[in-house]
N, C-alpha and C. Protein backbone atom coordinates (compact mmCIF):
# COMPACT_ATOMS: atom_id res chain seq x y z
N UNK A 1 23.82 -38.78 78.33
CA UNK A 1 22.61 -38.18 77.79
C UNK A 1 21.78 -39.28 77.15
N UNK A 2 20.24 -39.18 77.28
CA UNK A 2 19.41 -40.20 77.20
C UNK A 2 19.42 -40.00 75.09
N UNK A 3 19.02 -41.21 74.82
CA UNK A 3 19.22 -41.02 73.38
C UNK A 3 18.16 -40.42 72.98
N UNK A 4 16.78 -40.37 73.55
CA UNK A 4 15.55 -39.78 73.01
C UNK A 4 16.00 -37.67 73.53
N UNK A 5 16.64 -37.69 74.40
CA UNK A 5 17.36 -36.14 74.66
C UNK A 5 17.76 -36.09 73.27
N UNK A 6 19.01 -36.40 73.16
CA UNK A 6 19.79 -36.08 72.57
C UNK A 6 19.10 -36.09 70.63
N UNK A 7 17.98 -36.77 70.29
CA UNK A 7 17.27 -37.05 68.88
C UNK A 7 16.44 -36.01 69.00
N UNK A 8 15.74 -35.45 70.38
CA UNK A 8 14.67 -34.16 70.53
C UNK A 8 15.76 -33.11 70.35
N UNK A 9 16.47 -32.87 70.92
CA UNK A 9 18.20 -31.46 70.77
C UNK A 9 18.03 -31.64 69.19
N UNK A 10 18.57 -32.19 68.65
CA UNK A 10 19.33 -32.27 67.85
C UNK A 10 18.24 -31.73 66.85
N UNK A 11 16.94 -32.11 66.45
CA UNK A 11 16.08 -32.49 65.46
C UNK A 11 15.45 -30.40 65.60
N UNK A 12 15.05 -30.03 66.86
CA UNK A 12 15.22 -28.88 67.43
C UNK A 12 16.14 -27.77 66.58
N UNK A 13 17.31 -28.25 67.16
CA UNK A 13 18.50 -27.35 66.11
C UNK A 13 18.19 -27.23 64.80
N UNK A 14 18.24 -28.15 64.13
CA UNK A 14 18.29 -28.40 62.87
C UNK A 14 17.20 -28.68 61.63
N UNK A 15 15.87 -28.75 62.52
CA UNK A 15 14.75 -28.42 62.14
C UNK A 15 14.71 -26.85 60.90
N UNK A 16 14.98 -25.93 61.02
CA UNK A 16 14.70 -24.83 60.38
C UNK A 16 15.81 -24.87 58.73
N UNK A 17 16.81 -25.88 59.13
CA UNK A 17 17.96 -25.94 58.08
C UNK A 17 17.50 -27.26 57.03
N UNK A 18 16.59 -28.15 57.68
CA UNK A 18 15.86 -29.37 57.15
C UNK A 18 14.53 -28.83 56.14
N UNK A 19 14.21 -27.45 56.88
CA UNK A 19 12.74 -27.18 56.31
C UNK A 19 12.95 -26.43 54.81
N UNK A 20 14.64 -25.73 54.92
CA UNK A 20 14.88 -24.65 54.16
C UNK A 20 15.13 -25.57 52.62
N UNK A 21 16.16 -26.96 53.40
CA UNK A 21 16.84 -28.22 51.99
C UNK A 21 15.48 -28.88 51.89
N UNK A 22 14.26 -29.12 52.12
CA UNK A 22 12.66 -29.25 51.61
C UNK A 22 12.02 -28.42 51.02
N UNK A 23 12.04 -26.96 50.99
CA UNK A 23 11.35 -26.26 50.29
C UNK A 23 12.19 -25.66 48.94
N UNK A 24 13.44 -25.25 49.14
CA UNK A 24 14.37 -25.24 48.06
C UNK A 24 14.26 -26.30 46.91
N UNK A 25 14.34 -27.93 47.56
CA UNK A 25 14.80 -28.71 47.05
C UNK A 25 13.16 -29.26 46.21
N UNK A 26 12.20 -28.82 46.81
CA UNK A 26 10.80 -28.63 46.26
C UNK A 26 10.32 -28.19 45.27
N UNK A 27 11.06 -26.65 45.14
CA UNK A 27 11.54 -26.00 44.36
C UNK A 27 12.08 -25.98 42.75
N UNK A 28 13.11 -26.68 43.38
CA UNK A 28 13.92 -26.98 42.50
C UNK A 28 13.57 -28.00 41.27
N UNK A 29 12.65 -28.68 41.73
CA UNK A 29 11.66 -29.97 40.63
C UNK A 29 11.50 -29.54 39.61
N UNK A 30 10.68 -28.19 39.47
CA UNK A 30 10.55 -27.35 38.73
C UNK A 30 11.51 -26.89 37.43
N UNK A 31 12.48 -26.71 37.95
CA UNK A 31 13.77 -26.10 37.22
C UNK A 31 13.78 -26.23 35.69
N UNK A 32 13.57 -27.16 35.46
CA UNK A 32 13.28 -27.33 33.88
C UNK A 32 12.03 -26.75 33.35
N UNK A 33 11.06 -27.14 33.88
CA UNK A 33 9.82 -26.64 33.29
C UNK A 33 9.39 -25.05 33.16
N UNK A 34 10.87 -24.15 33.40
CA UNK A 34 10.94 -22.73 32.94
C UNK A 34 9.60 -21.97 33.79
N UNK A 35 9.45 -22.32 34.83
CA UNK A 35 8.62 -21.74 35.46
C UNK A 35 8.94 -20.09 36.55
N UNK A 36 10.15 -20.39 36.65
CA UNK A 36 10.73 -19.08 37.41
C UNK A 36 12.07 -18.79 36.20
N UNK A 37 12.40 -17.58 36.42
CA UNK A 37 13.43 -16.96 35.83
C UNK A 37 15.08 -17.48 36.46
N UNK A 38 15.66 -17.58 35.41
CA UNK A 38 16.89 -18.29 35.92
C UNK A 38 17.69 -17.93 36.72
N UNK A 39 17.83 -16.43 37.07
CA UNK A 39 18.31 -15.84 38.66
C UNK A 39 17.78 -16.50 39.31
N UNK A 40 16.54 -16.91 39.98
CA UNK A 40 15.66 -17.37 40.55
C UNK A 40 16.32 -18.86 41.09
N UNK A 41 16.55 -19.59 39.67
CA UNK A 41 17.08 -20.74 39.83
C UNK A 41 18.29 -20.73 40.55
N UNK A 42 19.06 -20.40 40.09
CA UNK A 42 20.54 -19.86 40.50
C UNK A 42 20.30 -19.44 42.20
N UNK A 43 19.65 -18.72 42.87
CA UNK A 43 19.36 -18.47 43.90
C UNK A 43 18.97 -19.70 44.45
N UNK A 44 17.71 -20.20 43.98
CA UNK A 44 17.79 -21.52 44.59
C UNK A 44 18.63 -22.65 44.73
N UNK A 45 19.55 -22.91 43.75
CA UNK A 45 20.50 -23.86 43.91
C UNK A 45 21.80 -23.37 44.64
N UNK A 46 22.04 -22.33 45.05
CA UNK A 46 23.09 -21.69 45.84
C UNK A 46 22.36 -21.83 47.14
N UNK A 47 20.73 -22.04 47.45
CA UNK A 47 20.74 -21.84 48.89
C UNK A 47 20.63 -23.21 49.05
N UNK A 48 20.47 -24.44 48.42
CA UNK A 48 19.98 -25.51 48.59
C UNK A 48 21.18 -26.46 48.75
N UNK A 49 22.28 -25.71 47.91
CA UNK A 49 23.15 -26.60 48.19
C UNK A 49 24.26 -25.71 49.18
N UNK A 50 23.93 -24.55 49.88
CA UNK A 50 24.32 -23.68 51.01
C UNK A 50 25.87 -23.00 50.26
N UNK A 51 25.55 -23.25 49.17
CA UNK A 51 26.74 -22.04 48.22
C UNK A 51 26.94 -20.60 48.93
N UNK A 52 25.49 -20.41 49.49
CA UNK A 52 25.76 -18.90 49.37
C UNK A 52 25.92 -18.25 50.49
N UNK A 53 25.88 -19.37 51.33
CA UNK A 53 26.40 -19.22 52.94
C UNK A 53 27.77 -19.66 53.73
N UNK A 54 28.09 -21.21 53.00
CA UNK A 54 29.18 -21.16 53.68
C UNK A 54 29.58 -22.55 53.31
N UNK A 55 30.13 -23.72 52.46
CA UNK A 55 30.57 -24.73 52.09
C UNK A 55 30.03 -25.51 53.10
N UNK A 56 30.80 -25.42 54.22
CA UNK A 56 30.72 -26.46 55.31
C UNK A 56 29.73 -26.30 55.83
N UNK A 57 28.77 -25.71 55.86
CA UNK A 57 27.64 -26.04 56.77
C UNK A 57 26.76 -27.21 56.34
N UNK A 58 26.82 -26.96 55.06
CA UNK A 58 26.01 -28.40 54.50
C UNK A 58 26.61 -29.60 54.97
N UNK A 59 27.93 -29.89 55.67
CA UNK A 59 28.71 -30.89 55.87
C UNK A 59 27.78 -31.14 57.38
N UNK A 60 27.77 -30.05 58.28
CA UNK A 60 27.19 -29.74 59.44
C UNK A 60 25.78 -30.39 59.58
N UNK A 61 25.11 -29.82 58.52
CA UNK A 61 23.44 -30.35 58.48
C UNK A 61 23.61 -31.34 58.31
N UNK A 62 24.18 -32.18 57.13
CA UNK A 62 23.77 -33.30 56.68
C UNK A 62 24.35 -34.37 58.06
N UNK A 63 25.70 -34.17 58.61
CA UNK A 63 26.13 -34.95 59.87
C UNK A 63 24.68 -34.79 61.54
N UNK A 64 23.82 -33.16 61.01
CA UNK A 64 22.94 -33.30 61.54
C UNK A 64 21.27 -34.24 61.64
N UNK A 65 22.08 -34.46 60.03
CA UNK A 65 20.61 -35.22 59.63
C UNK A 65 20.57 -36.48 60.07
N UNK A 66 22.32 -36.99 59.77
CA UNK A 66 22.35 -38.56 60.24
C UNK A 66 22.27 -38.39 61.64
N UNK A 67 22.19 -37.76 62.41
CA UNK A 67 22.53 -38.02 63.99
C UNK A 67 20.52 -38.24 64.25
N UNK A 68 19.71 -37.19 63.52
CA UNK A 68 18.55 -37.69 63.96
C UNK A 68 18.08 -38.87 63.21
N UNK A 69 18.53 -39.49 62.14
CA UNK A 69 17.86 -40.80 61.51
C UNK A 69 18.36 -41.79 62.39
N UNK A 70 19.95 -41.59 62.54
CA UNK A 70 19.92 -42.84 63.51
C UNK A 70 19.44 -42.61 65.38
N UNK A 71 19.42 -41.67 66.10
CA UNK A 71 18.71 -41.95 67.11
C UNK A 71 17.28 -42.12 66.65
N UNK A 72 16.56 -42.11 65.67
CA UNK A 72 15.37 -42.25 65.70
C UNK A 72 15.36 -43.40 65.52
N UNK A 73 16.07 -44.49 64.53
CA UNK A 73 16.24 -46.03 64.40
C UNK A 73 16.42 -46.64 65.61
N UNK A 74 17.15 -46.26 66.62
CA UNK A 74 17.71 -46.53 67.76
C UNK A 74 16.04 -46.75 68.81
N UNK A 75 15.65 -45.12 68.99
CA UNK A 75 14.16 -45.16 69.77
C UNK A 75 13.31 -46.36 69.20
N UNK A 76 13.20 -46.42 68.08
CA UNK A 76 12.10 -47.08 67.17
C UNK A 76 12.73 -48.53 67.72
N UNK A 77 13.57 -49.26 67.30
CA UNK A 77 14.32 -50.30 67.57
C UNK A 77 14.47 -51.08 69.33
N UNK A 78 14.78 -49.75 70.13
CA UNK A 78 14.62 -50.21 71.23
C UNK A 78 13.93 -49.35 72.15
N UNK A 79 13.02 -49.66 72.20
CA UNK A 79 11.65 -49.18 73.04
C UNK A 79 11.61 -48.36 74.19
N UNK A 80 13.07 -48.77 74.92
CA UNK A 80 13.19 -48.10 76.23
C UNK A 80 14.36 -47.46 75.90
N UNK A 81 14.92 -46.95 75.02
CA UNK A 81 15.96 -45.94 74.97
C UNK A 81 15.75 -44.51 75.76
């Protein structure tokens, strides 16, 4: 499988789980400055750090995240990948 395949797959998949640890984690800046109610918080830090879904998936994303930084170093690096 061509490496620019396999960085478009991958980025695809994992796109919607990247957008969720950006807007959570966006979110979350906030936390001190008492701007949302602390359920609120609590909700957000259970989805951000995927508490409230399932331990390992965060293991999943994040092994997803490195697979698109480095084929993208790879494309960027060598031109004809």
């Amino acid at each position: 499988m061509k490496i620019r395949k396999l960085h478009r797959i991958t980025a695809i998949i994992f796109s919607p789980f990247f957008l969720l640890l950006a807007v959570s984690g966006s979110a979350l800046l906030f936390r001190k400055a008492e701007v949302y109610p602390k359920a609120t918080k609590e909700l957000l830090v259970s989805l951000h750090t995927w508490e409230i879904i399932a331990p390992y998936i965060g293991i999943i994303g994040g092994l997803g995240l490195l697979t698109v930084i480095i084929t993208g170093w790879i494309i960027f690096f060598k031109r004809n990948a």
